[in-house]
C-alpha atoms as a PDB file:
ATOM      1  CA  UNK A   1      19.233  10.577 -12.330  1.00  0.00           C
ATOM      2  CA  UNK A   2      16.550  12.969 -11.065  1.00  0.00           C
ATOM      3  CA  UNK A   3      15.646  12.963  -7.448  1.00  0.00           C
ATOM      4  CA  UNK A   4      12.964  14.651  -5.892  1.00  0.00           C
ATOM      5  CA  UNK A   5      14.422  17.383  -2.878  1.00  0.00           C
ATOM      6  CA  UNK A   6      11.266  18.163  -0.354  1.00  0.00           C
ATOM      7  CA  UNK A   7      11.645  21.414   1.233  1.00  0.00           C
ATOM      8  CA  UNK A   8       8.121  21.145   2.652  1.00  0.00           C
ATOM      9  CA  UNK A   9       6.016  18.027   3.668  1.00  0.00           C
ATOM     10  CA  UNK A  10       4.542  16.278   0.653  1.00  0.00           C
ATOM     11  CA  UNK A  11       1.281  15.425   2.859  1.00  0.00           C
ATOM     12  CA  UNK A  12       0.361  18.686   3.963  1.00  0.00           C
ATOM     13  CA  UNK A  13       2.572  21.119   3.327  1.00  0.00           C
ATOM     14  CA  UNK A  14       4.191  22.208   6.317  1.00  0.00           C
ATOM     15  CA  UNK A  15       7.885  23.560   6.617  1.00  0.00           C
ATOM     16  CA  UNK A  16       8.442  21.237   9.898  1.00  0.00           C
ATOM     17  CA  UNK A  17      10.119  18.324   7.906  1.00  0.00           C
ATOM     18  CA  UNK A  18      13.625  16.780   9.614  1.00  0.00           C
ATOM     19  CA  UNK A  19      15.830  13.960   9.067  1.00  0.00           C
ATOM     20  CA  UNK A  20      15.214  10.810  10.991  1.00  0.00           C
ATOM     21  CA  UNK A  21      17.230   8.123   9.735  1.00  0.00           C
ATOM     22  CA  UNK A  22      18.575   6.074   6.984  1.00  0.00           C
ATOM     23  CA  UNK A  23      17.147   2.655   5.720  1.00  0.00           C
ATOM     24  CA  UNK A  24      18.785   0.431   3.242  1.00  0.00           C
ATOM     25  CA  UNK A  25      16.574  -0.872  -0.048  1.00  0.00           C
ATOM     26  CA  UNK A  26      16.971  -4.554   0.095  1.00  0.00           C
ATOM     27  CA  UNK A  27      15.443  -5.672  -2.224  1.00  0.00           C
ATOM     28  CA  UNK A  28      17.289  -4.188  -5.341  1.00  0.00           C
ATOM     29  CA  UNK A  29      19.875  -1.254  -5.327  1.00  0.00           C
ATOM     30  CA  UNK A  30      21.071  -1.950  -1.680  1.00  0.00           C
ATOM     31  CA  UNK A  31      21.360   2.171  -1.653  1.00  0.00           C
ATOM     32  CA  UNK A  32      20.701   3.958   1.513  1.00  0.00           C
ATOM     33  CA  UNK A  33      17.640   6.627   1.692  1.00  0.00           C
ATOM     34  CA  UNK A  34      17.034   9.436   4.409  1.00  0.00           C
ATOM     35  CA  UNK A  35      13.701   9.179   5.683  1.00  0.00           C
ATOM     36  CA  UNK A  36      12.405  12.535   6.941  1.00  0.00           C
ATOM     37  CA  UNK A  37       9.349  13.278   9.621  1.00  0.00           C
ATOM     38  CA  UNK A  38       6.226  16.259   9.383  1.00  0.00           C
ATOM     39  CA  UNK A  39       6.494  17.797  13.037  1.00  0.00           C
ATOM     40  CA  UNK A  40       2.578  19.047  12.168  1.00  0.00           C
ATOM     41  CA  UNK A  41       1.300  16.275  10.366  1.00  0.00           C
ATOM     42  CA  UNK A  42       3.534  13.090  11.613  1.00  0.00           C
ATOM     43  CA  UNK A  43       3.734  11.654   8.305  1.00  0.00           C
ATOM     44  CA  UNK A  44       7.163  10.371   7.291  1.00  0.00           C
ATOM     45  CA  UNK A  45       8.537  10.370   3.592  1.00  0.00           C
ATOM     46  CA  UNK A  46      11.715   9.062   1.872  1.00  0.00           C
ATOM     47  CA  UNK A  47      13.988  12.214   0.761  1.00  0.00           C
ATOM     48  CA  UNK A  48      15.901  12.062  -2.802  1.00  0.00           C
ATOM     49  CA  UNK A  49      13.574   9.611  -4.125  1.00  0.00           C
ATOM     50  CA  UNK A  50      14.441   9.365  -8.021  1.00  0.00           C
ATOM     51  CA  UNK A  51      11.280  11.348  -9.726  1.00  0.00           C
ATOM     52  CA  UNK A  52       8.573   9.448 -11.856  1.00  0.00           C
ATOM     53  CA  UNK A  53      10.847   8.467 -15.124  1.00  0.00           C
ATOM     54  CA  UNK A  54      13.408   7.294 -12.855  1.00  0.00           C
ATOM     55  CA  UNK A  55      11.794   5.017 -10.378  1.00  0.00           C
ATOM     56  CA  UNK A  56      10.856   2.118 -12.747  1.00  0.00           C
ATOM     57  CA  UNK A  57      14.435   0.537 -12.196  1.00  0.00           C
ATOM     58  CA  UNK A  58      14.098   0.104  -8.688  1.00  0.00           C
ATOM     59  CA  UNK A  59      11.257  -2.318  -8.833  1.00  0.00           C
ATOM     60  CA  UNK A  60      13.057  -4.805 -11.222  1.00  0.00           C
ATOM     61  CA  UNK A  61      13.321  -7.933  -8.951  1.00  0.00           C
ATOM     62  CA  UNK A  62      12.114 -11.373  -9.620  1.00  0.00           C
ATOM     63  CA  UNK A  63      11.344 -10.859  -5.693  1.00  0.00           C
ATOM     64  CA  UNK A  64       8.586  -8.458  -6.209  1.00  0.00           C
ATOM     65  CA  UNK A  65       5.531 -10.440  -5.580  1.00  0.00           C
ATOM     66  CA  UNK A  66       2.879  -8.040  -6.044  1.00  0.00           C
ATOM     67  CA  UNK A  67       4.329  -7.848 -10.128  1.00  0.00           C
ATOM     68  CA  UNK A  68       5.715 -11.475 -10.824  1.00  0.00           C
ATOM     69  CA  UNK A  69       3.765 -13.927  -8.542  1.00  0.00           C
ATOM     70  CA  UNK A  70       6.802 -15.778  -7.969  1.00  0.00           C
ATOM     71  CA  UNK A  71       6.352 -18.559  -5.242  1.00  0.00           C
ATOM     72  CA  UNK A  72      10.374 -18.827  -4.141  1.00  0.00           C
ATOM     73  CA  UNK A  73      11.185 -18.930  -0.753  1.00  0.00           C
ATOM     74  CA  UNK A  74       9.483 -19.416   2.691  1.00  0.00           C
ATOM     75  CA  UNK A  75       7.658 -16.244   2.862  1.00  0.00           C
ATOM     76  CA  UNK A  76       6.687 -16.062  -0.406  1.00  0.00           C
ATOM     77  CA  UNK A  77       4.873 -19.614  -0.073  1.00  0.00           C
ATOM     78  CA  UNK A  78       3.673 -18.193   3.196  1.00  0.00           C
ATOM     79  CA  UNK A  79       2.288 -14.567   1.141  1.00  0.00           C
ATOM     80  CA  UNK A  80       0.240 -16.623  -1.222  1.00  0.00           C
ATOM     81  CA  UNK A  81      -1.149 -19.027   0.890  1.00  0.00           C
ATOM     82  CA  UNK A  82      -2.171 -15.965   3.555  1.00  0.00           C
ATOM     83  CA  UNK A  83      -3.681 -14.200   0.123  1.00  0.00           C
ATOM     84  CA  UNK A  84      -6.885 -16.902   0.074  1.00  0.00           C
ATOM     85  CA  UNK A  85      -7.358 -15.681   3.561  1.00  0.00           C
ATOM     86  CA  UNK A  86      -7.163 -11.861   2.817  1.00  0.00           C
ATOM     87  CA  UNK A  87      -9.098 -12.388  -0.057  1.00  0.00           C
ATOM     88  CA  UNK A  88     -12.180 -12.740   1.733  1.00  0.00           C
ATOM     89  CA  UNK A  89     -11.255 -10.152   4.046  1.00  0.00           C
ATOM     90  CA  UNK A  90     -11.062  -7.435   1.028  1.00  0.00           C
ATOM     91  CA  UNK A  91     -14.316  -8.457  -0.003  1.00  0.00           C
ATOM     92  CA  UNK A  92     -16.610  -8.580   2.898  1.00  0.00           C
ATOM     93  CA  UNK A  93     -14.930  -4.511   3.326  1.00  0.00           C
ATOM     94  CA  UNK A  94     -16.224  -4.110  -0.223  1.00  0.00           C
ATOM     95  CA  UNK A  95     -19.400  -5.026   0.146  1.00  0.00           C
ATOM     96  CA  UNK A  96     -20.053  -3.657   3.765  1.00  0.00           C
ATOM     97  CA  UNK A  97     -18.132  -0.470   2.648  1.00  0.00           C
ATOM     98  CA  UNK A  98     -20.182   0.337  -0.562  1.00  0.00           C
ATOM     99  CA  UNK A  99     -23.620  -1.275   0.754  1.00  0.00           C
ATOM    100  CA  UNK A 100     -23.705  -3.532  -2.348  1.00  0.00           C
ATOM    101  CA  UNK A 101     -22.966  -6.842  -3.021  1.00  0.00           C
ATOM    102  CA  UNK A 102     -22.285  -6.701  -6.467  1.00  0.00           C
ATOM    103  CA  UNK A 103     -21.443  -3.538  -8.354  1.00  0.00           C
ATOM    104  CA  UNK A 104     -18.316  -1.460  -9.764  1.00  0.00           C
ATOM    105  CA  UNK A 105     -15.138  -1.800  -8.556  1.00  0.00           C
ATOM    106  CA  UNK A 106     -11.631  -0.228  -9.739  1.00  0.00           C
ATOM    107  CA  UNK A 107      -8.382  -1.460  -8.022  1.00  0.00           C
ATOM    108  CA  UNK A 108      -5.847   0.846  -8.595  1.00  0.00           C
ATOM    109  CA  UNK A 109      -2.066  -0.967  -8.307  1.00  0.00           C
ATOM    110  CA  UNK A 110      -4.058  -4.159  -9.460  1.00  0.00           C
ATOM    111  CA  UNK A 111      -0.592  -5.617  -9.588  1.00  0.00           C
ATOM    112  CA  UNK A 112      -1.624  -9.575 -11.508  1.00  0.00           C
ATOM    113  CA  UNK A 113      -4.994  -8.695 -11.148  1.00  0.00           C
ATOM    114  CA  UNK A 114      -5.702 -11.670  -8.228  1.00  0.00           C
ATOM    115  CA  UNK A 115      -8.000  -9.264  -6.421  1.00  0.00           C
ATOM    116  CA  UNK A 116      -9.632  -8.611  -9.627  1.00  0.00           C
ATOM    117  CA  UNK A 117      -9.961 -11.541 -10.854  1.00  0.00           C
ATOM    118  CA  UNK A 118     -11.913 -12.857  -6.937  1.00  0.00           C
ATOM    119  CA  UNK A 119     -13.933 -10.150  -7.192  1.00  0.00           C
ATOM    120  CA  UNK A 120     -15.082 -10.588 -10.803  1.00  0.00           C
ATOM    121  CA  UNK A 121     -16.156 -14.349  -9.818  1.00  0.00           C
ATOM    122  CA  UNK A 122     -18.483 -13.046  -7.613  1.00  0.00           C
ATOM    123  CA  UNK A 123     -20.206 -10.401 -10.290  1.00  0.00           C
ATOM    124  CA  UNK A 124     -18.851  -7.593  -9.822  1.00  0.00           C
ATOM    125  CA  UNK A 125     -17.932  -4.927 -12.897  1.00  0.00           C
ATOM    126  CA  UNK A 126     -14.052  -4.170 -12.400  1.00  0.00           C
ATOM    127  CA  UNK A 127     -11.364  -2.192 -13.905  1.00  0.00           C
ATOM    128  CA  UNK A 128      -7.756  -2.626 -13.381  1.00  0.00           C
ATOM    129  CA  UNK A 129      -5.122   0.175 -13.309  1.00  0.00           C
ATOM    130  CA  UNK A 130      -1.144  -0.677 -12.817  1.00  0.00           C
ATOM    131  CA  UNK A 131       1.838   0.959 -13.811  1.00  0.00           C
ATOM    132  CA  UNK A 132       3.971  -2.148 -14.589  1.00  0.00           C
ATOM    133  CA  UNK A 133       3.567  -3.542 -18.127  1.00  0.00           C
ATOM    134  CA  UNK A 134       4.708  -6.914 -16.962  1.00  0.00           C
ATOM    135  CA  UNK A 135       2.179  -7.324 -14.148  1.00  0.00           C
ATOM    136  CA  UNK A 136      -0.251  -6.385 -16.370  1.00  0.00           C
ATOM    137  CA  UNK A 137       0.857  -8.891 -19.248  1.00  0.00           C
ATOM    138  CA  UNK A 138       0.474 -11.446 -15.551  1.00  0.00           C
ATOM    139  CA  UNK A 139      -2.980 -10.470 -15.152  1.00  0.00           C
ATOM    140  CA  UNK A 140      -3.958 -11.090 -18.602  1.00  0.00           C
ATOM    141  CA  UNK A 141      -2.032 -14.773 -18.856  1.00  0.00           C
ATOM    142  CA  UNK A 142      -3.243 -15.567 -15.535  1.00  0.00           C
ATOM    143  CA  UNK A 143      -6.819 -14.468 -15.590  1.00  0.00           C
ATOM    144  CA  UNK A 144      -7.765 -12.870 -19.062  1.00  0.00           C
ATOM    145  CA  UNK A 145      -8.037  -9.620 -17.327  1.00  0.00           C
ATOM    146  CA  UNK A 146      -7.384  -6.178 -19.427  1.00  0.00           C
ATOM    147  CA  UNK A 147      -6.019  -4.483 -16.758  1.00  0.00           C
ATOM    148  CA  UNK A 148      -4.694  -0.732 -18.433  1.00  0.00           C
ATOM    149  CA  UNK A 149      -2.214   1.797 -17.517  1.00  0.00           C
ATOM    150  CA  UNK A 150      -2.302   3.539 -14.720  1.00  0.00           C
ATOM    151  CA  UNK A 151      -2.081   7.068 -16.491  1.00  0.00           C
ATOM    152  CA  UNK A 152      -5.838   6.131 -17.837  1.00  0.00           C
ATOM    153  CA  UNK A 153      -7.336   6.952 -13.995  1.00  0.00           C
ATOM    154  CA  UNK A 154      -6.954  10.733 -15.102  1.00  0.00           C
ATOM    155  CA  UNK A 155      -9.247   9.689 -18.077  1.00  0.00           C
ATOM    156  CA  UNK A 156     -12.318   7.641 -16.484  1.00  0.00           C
ATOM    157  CA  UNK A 157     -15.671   9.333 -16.198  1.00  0.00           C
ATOM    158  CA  UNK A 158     -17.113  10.566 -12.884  1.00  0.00           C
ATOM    159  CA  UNK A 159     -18.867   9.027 -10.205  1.00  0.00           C
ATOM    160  CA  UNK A 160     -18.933   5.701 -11.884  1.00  0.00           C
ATOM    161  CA  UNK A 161     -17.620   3.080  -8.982  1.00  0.00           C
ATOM    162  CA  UNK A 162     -19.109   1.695  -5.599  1.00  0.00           C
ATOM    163  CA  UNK A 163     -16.140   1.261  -5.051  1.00  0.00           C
ATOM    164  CA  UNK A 164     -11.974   2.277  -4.974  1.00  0.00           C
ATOM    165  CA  UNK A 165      -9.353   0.079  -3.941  1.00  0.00           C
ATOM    166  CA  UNK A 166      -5.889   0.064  -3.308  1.00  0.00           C
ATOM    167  CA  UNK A 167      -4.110  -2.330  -1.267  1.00  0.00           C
ATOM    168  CA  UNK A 168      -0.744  -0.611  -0.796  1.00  0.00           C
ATOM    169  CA  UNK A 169      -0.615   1.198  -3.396  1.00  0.00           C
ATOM    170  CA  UNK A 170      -0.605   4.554  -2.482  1.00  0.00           C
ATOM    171  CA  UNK A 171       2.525   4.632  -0.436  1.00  0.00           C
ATOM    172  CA  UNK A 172       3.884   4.445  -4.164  1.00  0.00           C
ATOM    173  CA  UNK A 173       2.354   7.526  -5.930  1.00  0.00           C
ATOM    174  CA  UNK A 174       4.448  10.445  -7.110  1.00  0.00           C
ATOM    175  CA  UNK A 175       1.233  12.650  -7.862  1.00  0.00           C
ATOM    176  CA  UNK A 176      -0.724  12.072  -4.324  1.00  0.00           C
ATOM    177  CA  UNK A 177      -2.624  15.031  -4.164  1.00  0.00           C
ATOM    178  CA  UNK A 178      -3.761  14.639  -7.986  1.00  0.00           C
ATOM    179  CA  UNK A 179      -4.749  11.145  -7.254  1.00  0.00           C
ATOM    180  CA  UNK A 180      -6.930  11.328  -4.541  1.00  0.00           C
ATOM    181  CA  UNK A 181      -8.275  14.549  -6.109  1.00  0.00           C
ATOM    182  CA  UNK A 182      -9.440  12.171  -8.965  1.00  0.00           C
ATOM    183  CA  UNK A 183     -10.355   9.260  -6.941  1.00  0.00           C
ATOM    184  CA  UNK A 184     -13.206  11.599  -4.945  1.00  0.00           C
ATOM    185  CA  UNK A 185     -14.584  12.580  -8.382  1.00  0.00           C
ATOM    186  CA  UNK A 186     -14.559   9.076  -9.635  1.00  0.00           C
ATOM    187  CA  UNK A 187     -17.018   7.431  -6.663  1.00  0.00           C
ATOM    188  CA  UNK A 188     -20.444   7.279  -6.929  1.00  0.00           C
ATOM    189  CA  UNK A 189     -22.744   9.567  -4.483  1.00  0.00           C
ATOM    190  CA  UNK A 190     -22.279   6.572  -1.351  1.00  0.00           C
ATOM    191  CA  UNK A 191     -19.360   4.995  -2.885  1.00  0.00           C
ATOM    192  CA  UNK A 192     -16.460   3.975  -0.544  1.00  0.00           C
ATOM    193  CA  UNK A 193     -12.907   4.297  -0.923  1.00  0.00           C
ATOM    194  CA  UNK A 194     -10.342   1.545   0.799  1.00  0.00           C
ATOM    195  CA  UNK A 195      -6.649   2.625   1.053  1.00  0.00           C
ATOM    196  CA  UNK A 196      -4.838  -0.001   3.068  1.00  0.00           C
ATOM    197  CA  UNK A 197      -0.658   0.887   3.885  1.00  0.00           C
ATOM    198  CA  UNK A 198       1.624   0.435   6.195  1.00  0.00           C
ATOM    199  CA  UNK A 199       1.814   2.017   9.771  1.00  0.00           C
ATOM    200  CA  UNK A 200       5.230   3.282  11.026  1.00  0.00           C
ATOM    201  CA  UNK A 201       3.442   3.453  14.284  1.00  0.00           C
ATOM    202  CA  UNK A 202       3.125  -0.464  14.814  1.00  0.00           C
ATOM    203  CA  UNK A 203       4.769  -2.244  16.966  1.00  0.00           C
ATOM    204  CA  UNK A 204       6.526  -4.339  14.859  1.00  0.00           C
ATOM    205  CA  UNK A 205       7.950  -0.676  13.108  1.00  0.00           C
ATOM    206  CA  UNK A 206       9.349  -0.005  16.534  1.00  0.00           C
ATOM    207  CA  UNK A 207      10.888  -3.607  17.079  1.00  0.00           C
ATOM    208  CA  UNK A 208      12.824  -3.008  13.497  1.00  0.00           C
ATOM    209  CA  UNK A 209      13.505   0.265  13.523  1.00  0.00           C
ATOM    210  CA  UNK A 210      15.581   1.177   9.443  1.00  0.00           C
ATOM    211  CA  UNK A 211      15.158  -2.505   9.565  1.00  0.00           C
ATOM    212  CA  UNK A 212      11.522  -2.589   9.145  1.00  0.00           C
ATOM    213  CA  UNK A 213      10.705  -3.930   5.690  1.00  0.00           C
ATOM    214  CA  UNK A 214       7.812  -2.045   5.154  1.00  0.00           C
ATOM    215  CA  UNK A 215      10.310   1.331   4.651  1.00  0.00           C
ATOM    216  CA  UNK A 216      11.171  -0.343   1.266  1.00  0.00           C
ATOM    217  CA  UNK A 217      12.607   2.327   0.001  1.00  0.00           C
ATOM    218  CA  UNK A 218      12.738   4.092  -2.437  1.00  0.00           C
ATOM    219  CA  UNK A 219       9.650   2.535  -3.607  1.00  0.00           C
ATOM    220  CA  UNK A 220       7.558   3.824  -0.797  1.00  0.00           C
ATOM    221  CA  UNK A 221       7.966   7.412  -0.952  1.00  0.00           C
ATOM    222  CA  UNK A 222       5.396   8.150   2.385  1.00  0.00           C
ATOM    223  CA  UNK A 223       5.285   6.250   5.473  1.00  0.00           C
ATOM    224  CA  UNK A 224       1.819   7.285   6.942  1.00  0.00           C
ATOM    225  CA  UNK A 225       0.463   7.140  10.570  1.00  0.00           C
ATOM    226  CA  UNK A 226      -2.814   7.150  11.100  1.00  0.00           C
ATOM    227  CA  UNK A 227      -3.107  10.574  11.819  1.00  0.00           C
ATOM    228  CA  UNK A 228      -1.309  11.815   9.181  1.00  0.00           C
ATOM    229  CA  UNK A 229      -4.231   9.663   6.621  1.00  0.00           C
ATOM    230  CA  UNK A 230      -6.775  11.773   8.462  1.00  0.00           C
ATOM    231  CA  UNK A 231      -5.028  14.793   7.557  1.00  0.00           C
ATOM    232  CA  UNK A 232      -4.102  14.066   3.988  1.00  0.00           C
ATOM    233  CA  UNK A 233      -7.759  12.388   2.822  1.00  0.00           C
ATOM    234  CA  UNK A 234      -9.325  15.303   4.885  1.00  0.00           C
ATOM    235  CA  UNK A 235      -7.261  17.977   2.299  1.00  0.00           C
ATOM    236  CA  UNK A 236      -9.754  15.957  -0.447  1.00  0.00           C
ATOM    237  CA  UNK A 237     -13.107  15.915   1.204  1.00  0.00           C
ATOM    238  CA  UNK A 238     -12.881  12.264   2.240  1.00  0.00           C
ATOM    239  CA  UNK A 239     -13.388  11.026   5.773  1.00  0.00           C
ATOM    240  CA  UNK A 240     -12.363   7.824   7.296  1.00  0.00           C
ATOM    241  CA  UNK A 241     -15.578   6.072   8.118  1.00  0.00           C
ATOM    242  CA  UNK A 242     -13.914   2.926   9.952  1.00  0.00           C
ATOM    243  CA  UNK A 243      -9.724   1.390  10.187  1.00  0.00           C
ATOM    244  CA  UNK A 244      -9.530  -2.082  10.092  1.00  0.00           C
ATOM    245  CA  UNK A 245      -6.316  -4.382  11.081  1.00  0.00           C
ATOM    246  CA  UNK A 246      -4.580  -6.353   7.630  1.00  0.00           C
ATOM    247  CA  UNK A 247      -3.441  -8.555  10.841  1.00  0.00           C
ATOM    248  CA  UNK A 248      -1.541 -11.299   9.131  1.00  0.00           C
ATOM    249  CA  UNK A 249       1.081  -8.554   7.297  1.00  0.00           C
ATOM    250  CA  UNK A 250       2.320  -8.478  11.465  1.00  0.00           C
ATOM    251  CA  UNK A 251       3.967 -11.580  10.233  1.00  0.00           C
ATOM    252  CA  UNK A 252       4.691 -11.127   7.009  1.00  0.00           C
ATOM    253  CA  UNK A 253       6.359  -7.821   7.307  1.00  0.00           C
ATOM    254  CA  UNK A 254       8.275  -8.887  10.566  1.00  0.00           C
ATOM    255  CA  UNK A 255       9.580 -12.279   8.574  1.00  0.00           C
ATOM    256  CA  UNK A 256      10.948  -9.747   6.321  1.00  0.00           C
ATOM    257  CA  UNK A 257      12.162  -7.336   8.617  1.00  0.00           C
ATOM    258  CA  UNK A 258      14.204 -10.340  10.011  1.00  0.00           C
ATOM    259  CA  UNK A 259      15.703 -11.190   6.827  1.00  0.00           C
ATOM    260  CA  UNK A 260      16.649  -7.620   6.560  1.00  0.00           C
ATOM    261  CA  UNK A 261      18.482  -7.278   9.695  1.00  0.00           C
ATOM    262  CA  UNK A 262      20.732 -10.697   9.907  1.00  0.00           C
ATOM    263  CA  UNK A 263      20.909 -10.985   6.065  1.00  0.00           C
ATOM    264  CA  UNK A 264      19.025 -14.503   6.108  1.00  0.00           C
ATOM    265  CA  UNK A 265      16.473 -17.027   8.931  1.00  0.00           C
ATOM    266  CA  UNK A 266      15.402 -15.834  11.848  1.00  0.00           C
ATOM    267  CA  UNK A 267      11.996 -17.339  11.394  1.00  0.00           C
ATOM    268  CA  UNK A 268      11.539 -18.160  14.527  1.00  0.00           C
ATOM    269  CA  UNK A 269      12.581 -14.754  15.694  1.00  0.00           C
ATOM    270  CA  UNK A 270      10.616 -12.891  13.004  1.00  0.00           C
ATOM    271  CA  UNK A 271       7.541 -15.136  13.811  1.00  0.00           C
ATOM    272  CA  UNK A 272       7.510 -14.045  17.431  1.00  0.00           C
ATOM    273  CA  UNK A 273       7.996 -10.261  16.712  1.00  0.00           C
ATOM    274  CA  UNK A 274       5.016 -10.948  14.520  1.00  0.00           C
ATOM    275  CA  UNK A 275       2.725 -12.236  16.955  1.00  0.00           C
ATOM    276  CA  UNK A 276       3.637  -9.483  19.354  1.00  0.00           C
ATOM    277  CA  UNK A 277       2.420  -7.245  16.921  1.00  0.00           C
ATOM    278  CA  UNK A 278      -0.279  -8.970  15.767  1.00  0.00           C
ATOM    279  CA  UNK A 279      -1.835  -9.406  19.486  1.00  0.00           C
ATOM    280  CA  UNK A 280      -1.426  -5.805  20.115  1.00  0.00           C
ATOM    281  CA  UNK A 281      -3.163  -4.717  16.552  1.00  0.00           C
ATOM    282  CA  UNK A 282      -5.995  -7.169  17.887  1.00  0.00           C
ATOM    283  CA  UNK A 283      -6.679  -4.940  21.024  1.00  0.00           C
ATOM    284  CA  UNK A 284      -5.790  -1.582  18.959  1.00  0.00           C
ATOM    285  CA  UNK A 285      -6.093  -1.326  15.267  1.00  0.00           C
ATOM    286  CA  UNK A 286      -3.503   1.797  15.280  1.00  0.00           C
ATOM    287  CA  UNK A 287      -1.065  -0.500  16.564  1.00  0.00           C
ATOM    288  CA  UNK A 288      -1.437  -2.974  13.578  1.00  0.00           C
ATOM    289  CA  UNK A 289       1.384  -3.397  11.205  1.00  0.00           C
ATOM    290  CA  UNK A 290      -0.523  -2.102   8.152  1.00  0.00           C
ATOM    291  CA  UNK A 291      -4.227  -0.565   8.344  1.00  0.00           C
ATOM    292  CA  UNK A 292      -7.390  -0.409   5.525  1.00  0.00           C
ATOM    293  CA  UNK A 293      -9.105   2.957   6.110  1.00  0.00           C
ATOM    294  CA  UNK A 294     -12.424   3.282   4.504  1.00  0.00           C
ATOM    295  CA  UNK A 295     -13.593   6.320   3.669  1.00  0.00           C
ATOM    296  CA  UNK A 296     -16.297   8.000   2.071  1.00  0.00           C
ATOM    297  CA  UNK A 297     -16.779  11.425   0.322  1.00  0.00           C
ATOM    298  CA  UNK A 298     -17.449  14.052   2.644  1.00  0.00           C
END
């Protein structure tokens, strides 16, 4: 297999890059993964990823919400019914983001097209890119939505959307530069872009340590800070605007974290951890387990 060997940081470039630690996938391969740190840029990144034809494999689990909408278990039953909440959320950014209540929106990693298909309801224009042919065969069973390949963002005309989504999705990309390069030509003059991924800076990161589910490695190749997403969307003439806290993934992500580190339970645990970092991320959105910058072309 093919595995990708950073000699410099694949944020912004610098030389600075050293070993951390290892973290364990969980959810698939059970392989251990170096994670690495920028000394310039803080951002973190897994090291020896398997390259772009390779990584398909590792997302093969019937455990993989985001693709397969499967309702087993506690915290998946807990996910979707958190989703109706977030839901709203996503769309009240949209529309105070873009300054329009209905217009274009692509979603990029629109997984079974659920945000798509909210969004749609209330008459807005959207297009649907994902990577996984399953989730997209979801999206059309579940909502008659045509989502297409992902590959198809390098072929959309310019400055056609109000506005860009991806709700962790770009902890996932093999070509980031490429993408945001695109993603800045594809906005409309005023359009807004709204990245949301993890933090490794949270407080629930620090609780978990390698433990900390939102690692999942391989398939998240970067592990941002917020610094670090000032750096990397400043490289592409996009400015952060505004952060604002995805406050219930606190819980979700320390519910997993749990499971990850005693093989099985610890709600109770995992639900505490979570509210520790949830009340922090309240006071101080860098502190929040996972963070939706909005940004705007500079």
């Amino acid at each position: 297999m093919s595995r990708i060997h950073y000699q410099q940081c694949p944020v912004c470039g610098s030389g600075q890059i050293s070993r951390k630690f290892s973290a364990k996938d969980h959810t698939v391969s059970k392989e251990n993964f170096d994670i690495w740190e920028c000394a310039v840029c803080t951002a973190r990144f897994t090291q020896d990823v398997p390259d772009i034809a390779h990584i398909g494999q590792y997302y093969q689990s019937a455990e993989y919400v985001s693709h397969t909408e499967t309702r087993e278990g506690l915290i998946n039953r807990l996910y979707h019914a958190v989703r109706k909440i977030t839901m709203r959320s996503k769309q009240n950014w949209v529309k105070s983001a873009s300054g329009v209540k209905q217009g274009s929106l692509l979603d990029i990693g629109s997984g079974t097209g659920a945000f798509l298909h909210y969004m749609q309801q209330l008459g807005w224009q959207v297009t649907g890119l994902e990577p996984d042919a399953g989730a997209r065969d979801n999206a059309r069973k579940l909502y008659q939505l045509e989502t297409q390949s992902v590959e198809e963002l390098f072929n959309l005309p310019p400055a056609q959307f109000d506005c860009i989504t991806m709700w962790h999705v770009l902890e996932h990309v093999h070509n980031l530069h490429a993408y945001l390069d695109q993603i800045h030509r594809l906005l409309k003059p005023g359009g807004a872009l709204l990245i949301a991924v993890p933090n490794y800076t949270s407080t629930d990161a620090h609780l978990y340590g390698s433990d900390w589910a939102a690692y999942d490695v391989p398939r998240h190749l970067y592990h941002f800070s917020p610094a670090a997403m000032d750096i990397l969307l400043r490289q592409h003439q996009l400015r952060i605007q505004q952060k604002h806290p995805m406050v219930f993934d606190a819980f979700y992500v320390s519910l997993l974290s749990e499971k990850n580190k005693t093989g099985g339970g610890g709600f109770i645990k995992g639900g505490w951890k979570g509210f520790r970092s949830y009340w922090k991320a309240w006071r101080h959105v860098d502190k929040c387990s996972s963070i939706v910058y909005e940004c705007k072309q500079a």
